[in-house]
PDB file of N, CA and C in Angstrom:
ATOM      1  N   UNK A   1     -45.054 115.713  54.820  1.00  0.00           N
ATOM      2  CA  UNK A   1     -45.758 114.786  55.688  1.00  0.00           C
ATOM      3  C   UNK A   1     -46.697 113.934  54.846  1.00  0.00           C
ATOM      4  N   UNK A   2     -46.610 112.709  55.460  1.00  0.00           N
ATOM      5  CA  UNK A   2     -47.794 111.792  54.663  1.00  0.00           C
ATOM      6  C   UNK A   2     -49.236 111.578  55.489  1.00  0.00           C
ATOM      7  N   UNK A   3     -50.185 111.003  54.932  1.00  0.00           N
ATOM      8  CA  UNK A   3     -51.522 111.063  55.616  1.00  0.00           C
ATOM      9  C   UNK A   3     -51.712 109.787  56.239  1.00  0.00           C
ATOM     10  N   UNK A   4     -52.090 109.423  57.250  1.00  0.00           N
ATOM     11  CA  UNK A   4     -52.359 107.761  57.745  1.00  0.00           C
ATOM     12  C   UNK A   4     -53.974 107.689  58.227  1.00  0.00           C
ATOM     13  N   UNK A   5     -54.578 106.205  57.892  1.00  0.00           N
ATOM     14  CA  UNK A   5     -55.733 106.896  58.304  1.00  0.00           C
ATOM     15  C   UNK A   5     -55.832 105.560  59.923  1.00  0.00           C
ATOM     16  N   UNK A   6     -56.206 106.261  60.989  1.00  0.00           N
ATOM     17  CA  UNK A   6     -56.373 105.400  61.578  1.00  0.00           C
ATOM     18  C   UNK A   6     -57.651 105.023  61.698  1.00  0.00           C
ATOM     19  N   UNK A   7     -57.744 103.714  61.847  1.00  0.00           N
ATOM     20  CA  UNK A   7     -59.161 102.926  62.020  1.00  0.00           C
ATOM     21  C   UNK A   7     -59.853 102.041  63.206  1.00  0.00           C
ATOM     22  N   UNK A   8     -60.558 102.535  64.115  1.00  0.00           N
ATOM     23  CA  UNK A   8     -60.588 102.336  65.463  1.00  0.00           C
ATOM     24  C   UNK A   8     -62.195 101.150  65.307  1.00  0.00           C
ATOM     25  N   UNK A   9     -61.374 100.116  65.880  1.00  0.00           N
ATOM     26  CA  UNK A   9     -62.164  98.930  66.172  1.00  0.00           C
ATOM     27  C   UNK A   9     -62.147  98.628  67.732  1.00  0.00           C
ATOM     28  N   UNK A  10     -63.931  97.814  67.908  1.00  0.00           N
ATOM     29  CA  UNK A  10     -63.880  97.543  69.352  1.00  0.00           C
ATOM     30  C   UNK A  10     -64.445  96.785  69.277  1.00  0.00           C
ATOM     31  N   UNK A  11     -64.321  95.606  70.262  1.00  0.00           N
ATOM     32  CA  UNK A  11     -65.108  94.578  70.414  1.00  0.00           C
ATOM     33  C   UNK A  11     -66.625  94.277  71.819  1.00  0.00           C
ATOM     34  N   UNK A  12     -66.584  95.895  72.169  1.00  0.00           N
ATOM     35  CA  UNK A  12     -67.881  95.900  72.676  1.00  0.00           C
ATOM     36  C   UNK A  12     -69.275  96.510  71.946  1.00  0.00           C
ATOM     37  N   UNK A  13     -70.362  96.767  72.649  1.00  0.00           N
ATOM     38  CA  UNK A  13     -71.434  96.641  72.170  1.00  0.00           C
ATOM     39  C   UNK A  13     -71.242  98.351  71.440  1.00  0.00           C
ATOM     40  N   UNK A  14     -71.644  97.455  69.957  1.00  0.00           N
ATOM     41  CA  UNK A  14     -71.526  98.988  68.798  1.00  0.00           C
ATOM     42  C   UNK A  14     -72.445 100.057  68.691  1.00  0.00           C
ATOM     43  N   UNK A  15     -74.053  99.791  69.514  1.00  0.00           N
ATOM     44  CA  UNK A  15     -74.846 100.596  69.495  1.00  0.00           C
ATOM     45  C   UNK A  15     -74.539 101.333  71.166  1.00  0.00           C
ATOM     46  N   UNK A  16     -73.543 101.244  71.821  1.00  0.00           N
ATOM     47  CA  UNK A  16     -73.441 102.093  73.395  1.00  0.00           C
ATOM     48  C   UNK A  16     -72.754 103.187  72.912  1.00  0.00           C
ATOM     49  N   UNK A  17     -73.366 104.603  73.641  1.00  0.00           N
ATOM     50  CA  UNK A  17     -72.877 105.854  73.394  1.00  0.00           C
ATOM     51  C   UNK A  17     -72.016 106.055  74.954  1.00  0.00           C
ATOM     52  N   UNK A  18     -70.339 106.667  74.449  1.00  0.00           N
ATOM     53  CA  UNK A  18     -69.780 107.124  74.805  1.00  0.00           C
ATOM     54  C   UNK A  18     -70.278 107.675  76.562  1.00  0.00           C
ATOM     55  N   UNK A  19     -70.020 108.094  77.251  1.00  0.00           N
ATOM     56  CA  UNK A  19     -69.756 108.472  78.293  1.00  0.00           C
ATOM     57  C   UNK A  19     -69.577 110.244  78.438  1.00  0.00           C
ATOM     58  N   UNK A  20     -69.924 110.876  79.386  1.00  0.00           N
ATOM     59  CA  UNK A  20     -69.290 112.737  79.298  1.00  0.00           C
ATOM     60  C   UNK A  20     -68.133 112.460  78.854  1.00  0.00           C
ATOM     61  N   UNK A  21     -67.773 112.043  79.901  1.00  0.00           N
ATOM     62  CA  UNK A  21     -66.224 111.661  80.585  1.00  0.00           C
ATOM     63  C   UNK A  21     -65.054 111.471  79.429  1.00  0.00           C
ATOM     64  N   UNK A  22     -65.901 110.142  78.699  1.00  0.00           N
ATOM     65  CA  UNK A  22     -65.205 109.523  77.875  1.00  0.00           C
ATOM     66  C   UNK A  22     -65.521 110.457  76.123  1.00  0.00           C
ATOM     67  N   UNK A  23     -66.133 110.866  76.248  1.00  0.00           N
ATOM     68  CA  UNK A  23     -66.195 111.984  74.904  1.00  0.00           C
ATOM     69  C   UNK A  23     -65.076 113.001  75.480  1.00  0.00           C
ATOM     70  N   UNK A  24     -64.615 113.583  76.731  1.00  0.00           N
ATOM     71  CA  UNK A  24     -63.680 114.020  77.276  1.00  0.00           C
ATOM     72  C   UNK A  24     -63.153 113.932  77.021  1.00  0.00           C
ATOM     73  N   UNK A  25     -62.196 112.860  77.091  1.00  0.00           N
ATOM     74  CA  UNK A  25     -60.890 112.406  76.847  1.00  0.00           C
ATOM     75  C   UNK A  25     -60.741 112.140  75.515  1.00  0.00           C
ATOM     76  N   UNK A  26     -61.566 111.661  75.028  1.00  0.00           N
ATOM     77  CA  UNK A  26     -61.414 111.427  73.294  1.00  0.00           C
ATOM     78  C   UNK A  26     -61.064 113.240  72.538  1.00  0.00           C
ATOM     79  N   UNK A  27     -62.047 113.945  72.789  1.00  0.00           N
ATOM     80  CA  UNK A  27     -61.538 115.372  72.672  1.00  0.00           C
ATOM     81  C   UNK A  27     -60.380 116.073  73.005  1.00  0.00           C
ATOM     82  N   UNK A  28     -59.798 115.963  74.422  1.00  0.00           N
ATOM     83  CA  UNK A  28     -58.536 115.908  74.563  1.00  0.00           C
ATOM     84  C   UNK A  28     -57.650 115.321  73.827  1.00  0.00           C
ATOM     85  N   UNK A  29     -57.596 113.966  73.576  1.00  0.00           N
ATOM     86  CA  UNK A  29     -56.699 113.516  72.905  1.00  0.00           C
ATOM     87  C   UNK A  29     -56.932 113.961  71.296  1.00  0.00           C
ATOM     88  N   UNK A  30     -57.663 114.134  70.774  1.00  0.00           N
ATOM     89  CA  UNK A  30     -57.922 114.833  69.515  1.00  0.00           C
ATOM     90  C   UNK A  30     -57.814 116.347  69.183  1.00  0.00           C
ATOM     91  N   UNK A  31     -57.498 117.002  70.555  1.00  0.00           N
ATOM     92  CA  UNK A  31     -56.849 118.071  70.121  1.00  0.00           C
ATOM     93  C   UNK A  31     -55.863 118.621  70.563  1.00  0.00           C
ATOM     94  N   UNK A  32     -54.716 117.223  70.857  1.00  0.00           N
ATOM     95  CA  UNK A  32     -53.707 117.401  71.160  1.00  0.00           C
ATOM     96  C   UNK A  32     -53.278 117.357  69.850  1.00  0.00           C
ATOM     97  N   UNK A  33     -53.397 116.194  69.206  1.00  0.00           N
ATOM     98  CA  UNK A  33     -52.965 116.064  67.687  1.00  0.00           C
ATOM     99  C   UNK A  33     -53.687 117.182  66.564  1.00  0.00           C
ATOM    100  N   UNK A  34     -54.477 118.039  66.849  1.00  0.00           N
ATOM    101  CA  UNK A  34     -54.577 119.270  65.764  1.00  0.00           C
ATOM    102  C   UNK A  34     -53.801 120.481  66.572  1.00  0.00           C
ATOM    103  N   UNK A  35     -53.454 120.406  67.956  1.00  0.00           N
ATOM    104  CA  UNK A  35     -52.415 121.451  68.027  1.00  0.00           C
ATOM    105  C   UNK A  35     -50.810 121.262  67.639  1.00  0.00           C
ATOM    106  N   UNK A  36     -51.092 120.185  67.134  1.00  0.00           N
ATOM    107  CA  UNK A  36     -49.297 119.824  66.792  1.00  0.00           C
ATOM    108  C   UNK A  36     -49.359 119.853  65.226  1.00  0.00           C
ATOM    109  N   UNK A  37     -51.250 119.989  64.813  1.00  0.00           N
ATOM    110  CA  UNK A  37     -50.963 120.202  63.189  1.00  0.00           C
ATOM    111  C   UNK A  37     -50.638 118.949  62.460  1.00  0.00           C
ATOM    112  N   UNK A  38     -51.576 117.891  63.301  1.00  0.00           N
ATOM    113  CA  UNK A  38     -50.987 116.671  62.820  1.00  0.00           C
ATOM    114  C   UNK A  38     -52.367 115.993  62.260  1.00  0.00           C
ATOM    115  N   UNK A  39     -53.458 116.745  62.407  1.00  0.00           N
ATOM    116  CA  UNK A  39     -54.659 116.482  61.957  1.00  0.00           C
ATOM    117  C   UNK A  39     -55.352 116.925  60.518  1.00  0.00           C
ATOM    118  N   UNK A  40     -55.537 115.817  59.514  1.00  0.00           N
ATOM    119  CA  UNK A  40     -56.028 115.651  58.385  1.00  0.00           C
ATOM    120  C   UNK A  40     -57.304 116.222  58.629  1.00  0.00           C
ATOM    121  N   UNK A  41     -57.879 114.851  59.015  1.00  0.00           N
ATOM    122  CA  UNK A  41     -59.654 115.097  59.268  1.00  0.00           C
ATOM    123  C   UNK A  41     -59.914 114.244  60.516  1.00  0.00           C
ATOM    124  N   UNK A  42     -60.696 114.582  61.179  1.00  0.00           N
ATOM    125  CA  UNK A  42     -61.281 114.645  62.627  1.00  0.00           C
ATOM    126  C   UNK A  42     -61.772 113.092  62.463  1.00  0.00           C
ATOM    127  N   UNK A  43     -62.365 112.701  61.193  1.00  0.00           N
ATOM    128  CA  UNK A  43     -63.210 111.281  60.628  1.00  0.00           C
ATOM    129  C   UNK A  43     -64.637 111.661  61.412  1.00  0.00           C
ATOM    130  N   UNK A  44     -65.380 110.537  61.225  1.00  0.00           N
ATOM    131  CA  UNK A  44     -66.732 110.489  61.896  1.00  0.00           C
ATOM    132  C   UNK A  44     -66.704 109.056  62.796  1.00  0.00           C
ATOM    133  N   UNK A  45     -67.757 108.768  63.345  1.00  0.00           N
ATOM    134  CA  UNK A  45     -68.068 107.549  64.017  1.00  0.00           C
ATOM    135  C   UNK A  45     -68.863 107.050  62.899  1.00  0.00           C
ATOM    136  N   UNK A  46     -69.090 105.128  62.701  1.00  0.00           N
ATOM    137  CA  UNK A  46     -69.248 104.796  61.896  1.00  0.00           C
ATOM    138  C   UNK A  46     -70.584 104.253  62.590  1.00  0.00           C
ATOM    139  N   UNK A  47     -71.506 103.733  61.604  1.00  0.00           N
ATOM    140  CA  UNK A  47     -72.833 103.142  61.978  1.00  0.00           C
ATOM    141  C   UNK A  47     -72.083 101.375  61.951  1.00  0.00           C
ATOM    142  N   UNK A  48     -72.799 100.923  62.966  1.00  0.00           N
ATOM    143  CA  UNK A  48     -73.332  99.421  63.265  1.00  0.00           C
ATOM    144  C   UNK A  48     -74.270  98.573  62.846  1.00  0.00           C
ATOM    145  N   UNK A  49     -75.135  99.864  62.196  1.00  0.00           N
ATOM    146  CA  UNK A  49     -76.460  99.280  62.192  1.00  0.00           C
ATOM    147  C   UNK A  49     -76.782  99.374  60.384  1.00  0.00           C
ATOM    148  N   UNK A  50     -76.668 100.205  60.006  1.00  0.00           N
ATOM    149  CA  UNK A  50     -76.466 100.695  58.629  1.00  0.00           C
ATOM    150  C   UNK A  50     -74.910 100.381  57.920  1.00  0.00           C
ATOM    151  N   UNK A  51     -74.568  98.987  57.799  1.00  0.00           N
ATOM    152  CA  UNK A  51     -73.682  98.935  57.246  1.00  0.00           C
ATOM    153  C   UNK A  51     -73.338  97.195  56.343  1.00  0.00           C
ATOM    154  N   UNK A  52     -73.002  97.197  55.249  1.00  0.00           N
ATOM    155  CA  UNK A  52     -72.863  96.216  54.665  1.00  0.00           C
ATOM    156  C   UNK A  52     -71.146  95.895  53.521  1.00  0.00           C
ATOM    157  N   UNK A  53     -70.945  94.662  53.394  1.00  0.00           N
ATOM    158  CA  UNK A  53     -70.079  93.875  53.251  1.00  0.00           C
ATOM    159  C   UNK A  53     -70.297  93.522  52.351  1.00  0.00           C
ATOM    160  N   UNK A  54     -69.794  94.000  50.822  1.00  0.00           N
ATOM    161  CA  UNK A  54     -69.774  93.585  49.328  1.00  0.00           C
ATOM    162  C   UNK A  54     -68.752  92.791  49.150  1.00  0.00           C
ATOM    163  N   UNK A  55     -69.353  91.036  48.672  1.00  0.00           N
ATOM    164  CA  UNK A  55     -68.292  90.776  48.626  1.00  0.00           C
ATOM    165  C   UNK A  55     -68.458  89.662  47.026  1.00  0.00           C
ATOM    166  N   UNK A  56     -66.976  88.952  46.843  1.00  0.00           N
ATOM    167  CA  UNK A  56     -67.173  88.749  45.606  1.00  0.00           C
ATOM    168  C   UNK A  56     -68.273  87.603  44.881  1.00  0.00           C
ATOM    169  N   UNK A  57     -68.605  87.756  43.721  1.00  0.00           N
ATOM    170  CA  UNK A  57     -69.674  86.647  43.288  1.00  0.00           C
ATOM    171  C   UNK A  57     -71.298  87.422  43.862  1.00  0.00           C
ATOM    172  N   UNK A  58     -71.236  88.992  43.563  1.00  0.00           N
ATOM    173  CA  UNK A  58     -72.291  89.810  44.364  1.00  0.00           C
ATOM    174  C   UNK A  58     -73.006  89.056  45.714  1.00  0.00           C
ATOM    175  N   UNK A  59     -72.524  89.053  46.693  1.00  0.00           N
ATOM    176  CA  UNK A  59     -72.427  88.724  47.648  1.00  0.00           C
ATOM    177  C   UNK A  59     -72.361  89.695  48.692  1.00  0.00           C
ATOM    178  N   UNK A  60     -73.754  89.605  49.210  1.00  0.00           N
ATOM    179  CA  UNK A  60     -73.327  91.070  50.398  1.00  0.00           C
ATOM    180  C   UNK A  60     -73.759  90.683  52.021  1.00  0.00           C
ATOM    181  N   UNK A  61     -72.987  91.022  52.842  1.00  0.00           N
ATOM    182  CA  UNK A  61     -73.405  90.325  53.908  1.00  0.00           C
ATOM    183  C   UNK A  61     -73.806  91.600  55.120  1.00  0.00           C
ATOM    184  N   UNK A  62     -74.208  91.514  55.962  1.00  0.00           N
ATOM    185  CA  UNK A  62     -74.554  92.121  57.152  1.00  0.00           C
ATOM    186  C   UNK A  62     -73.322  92.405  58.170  1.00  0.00           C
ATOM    187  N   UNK A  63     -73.602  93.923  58.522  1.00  0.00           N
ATOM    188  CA  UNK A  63     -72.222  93.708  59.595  1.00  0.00           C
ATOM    189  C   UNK A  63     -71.264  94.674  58.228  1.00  0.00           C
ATOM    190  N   UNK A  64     -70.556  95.374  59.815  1.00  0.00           N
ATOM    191  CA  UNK A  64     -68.948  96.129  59.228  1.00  0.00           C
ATOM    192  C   UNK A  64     -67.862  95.023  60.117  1.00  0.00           C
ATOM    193  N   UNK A  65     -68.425  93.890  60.278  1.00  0.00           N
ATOM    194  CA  UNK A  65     -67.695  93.185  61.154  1.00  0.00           C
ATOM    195  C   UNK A  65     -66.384  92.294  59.936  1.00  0.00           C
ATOM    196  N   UNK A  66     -65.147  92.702  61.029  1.00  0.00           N
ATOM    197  CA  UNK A  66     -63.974  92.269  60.193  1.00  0.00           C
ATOM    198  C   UNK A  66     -63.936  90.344  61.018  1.00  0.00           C
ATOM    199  N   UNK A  67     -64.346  90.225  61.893  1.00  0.00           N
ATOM    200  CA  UNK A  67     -64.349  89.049  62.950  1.00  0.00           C
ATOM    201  C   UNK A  67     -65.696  89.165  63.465  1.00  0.00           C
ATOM    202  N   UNK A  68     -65.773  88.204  63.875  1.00  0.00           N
ATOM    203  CA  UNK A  68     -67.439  87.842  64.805  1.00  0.00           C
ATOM    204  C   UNK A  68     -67.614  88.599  66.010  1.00  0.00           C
ATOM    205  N   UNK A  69     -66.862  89.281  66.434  1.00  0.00           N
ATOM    206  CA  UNK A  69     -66.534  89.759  67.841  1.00  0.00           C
ATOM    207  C   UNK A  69     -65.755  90.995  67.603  1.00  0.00           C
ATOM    208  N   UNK A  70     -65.576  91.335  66.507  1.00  0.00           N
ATOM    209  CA  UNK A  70     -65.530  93.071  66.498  1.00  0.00           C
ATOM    210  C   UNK A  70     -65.950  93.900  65.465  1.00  0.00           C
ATOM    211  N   UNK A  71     -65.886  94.920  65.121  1.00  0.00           N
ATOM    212  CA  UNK A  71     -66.416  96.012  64.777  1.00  0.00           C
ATOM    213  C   UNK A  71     -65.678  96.889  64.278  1.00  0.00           C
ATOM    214  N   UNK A  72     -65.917  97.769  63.193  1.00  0.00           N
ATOM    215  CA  UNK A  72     -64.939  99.126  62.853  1.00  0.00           C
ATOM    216  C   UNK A  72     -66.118  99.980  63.668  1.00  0.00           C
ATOM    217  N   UNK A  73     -65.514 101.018  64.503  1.00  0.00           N
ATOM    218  CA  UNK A  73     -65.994 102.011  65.170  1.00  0.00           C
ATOM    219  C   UNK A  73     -65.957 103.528  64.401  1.00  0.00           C
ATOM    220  N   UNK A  74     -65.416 103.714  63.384  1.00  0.00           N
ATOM    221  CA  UNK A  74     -64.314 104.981  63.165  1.00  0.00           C
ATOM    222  C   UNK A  74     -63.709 104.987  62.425  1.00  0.00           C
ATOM    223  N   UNK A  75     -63.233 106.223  62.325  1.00  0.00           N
ATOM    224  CA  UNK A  75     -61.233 106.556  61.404  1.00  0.00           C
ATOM    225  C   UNK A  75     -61.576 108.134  61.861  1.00  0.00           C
ATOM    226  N   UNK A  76     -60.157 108.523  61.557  1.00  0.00           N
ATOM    227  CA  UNK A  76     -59.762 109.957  61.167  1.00  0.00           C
ATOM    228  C   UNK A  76     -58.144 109.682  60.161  1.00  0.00           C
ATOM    229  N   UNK A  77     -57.896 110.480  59.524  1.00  0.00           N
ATOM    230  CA  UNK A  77     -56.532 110.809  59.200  1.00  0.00           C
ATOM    231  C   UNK A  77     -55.633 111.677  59.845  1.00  0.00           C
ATOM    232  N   UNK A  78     -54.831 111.084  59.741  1.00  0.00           N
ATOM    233  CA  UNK A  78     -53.571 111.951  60.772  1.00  0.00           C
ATOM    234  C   UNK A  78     -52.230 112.413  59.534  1.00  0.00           C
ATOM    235  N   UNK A  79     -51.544 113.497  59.494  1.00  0.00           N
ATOM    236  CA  UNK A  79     -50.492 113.613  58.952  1.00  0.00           C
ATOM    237  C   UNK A  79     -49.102 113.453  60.381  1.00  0.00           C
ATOM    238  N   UNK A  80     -48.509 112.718  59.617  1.00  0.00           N
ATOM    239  CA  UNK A  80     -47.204 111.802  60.142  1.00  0.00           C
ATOM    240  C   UNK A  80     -45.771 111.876  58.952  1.00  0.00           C
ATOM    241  N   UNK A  81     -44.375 111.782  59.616  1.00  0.00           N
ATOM    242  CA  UNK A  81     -43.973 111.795  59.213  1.00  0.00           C
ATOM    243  C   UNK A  81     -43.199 110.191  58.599  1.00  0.00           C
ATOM    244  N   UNK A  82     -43.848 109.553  59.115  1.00  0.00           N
ATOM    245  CA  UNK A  82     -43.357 107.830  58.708  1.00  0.00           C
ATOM    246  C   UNK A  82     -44.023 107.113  59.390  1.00  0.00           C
ATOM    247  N   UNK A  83     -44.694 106.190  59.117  1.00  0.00           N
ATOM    248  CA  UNK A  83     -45.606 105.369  59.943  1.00  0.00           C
ATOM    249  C   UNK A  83     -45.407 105.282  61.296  1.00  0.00           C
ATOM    250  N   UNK A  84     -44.189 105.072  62.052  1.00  0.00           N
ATOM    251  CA  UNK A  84     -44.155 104.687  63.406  1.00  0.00           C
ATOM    252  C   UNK A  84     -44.518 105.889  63.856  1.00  0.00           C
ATOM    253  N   UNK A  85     -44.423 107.135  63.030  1.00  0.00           N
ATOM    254  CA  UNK A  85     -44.584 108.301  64.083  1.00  0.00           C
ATOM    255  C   UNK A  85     -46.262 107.666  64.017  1.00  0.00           C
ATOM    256  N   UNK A  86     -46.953 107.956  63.030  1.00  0.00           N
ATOM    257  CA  UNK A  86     -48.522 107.593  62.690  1.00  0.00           C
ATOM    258  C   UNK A  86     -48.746 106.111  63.814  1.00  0.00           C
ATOM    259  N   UNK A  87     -47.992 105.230  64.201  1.00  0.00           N
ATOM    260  CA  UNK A  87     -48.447 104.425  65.348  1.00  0.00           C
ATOM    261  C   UNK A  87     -47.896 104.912  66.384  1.00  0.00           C
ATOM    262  N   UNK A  88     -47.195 106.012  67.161  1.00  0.00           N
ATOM    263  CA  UNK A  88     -46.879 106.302  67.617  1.00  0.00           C
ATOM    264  C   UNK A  88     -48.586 107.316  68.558  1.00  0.00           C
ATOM    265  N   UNK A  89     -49.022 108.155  67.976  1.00  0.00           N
ATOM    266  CA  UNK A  89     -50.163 108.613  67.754  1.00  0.00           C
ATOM    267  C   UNK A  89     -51.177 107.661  67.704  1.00  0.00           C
ATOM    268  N   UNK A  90     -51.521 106.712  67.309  1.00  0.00           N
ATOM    269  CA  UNK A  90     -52.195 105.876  67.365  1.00  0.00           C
ATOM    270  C   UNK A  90     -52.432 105.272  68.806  1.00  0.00           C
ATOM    271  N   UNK A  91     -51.146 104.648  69.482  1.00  0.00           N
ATOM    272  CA  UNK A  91     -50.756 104.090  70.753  1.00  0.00           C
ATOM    273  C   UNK A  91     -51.402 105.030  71.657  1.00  0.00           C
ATOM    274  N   UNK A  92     -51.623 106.371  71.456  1.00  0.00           N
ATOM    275  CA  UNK A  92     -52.217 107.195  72.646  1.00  0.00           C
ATOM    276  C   UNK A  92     -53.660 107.222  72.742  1.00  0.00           C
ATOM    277  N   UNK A  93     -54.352 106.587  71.676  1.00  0.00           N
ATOM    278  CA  UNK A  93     -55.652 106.560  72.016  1.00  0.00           C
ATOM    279  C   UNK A  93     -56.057 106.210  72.602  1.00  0.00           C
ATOM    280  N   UNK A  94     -57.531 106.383  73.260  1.00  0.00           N
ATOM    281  CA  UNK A  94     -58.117 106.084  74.204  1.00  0.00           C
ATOM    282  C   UNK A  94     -58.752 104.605  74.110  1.00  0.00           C
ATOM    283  N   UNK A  95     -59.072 104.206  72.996  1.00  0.00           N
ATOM    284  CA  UNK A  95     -59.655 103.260  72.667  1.00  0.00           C
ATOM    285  C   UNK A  95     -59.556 101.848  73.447  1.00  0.00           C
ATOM    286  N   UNK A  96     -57.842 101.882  72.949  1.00  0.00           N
ATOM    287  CA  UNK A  96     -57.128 101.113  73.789  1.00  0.00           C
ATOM    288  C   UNK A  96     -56.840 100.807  74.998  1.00  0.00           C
ATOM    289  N   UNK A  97     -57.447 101.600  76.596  1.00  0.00           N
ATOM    290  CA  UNK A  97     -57.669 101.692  77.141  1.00  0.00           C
ATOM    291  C   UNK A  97     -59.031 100.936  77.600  1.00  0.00           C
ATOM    292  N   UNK A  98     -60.307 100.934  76.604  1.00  0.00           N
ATOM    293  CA  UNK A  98     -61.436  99.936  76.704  1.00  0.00           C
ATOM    294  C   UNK A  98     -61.331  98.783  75.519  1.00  0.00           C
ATOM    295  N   UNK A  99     -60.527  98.486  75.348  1.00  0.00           N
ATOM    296  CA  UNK A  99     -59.992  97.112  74.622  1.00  0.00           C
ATOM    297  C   UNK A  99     -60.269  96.556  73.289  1.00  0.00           C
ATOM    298  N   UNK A 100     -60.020  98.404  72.593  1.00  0.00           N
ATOM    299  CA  UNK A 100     -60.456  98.359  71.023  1.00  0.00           C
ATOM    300  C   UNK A 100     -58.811  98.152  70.530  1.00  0.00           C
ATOM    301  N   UNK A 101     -59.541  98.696  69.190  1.00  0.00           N
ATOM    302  CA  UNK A 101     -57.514  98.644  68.518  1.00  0.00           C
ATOM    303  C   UNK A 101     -57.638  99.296  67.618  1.00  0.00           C
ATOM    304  N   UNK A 102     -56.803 100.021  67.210  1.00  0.00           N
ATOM    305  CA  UNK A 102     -56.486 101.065  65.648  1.00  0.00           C
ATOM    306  C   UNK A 102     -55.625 100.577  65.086  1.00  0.00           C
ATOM    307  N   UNK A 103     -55.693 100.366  63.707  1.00  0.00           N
ATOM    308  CA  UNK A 103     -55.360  99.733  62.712  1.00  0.00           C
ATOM    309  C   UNK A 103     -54.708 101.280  61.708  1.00  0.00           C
ATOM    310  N   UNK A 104     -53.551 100.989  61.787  1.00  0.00           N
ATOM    311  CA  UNK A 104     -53.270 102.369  60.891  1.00  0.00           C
ATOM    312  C   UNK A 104     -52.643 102.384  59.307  1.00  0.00           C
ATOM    313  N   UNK A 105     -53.024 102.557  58.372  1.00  0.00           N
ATOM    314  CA  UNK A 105     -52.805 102.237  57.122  1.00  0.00           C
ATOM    315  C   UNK A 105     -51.995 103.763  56.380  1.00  0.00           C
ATOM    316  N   UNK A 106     -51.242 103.928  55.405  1.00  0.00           N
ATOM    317  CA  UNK A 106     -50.758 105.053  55.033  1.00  0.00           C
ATOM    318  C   UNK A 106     -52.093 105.293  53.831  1.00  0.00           C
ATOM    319  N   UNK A 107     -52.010 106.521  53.503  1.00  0.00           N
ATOM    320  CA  UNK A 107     -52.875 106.830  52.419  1.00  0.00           C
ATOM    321  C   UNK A 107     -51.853 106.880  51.310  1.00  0.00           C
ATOM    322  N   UNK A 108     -52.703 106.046  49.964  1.00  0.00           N
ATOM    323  CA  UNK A 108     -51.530 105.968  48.755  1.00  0.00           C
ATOM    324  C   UNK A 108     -52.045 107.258  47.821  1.00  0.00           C
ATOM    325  N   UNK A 109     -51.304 107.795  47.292  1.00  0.00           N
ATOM    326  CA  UNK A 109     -51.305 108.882  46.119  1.00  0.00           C
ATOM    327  C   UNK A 109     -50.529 108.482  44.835  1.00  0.00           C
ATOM    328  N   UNK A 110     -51.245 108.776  43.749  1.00  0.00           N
ATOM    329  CA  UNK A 110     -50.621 108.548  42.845  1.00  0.00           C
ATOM    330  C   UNK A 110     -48.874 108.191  42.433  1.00  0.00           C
ATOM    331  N   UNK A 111     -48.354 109.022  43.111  1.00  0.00           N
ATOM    332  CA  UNK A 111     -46.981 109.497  42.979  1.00  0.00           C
ATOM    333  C   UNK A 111     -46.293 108.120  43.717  1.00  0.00           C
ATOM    334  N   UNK A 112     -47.219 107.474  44.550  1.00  0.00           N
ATOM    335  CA  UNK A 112     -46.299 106.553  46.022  1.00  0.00           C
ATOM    336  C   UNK A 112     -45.997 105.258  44.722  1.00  0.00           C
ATOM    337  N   UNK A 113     -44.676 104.529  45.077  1.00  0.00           N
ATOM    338  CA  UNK A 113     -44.787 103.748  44.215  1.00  0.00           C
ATOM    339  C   UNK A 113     -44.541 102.065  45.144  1.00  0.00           C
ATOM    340  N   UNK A 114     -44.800 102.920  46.482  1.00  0.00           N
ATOM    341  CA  UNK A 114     -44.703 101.407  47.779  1.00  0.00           C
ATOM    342  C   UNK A 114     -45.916 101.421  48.022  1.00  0.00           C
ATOM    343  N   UNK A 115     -46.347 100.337  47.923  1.00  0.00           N
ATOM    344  CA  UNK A 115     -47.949 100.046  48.524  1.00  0.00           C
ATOM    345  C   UNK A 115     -47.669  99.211  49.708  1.00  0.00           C
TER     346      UNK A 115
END
């Protein structure tokens, strides 16, 4: 199995905490995928507020913002057996449901010689 990491972006307000409800369902759905053994690492939630943008010509800007209007929220890694399974898993998140999006990338290892 290979590792994918998914990366959960939203375009609402980055400092609002979750819901019971909605920490609910995020848990559910997160341990559907460690009972199938498909879970790397759990990831963390990312700060909004504490976060900066190195960019070239030392250049650093404000914001984990990829667009003006959204946000990285997150990641975890998932083990998958080929990407679509890894968007496949992805598609069930909840996120998507309040009108974020996961962005799923493979993790490269030395050995991979497809980037």
């Amino acid at each position: 199995m290979k590792e994918f990491v998914l990366i959960f972006r939203s375009s609402r307000n980055p400092h609002a905490n979750p819901s019971p409800e909605q920490v609910q369902v995020r848990m559910n759905w997160l341990g559907g995928i460690a009972a199938q053994n498909k879970l790397a690492d759990k990831g963390n939630r990312l700060s909004a507020v504490q976060a900066k943008v190195v960019q070239p010509g030392s250049r650093v800007a404000d914001g984990p913002y990829i667009v003006a209007t959204e946000f990285v929220n997150g990641y975890m890694i998932v083990k998958a057996g080929s990407i679509e399974e890894a968007v496949e898993i992805a598609q069930s998140n909840p996120i998507l449901k309040a009108g974020g999006n996961v962005e799923v990338r493979a993790v490269l290892t030395p050995d991979d010689k497809d980037q």
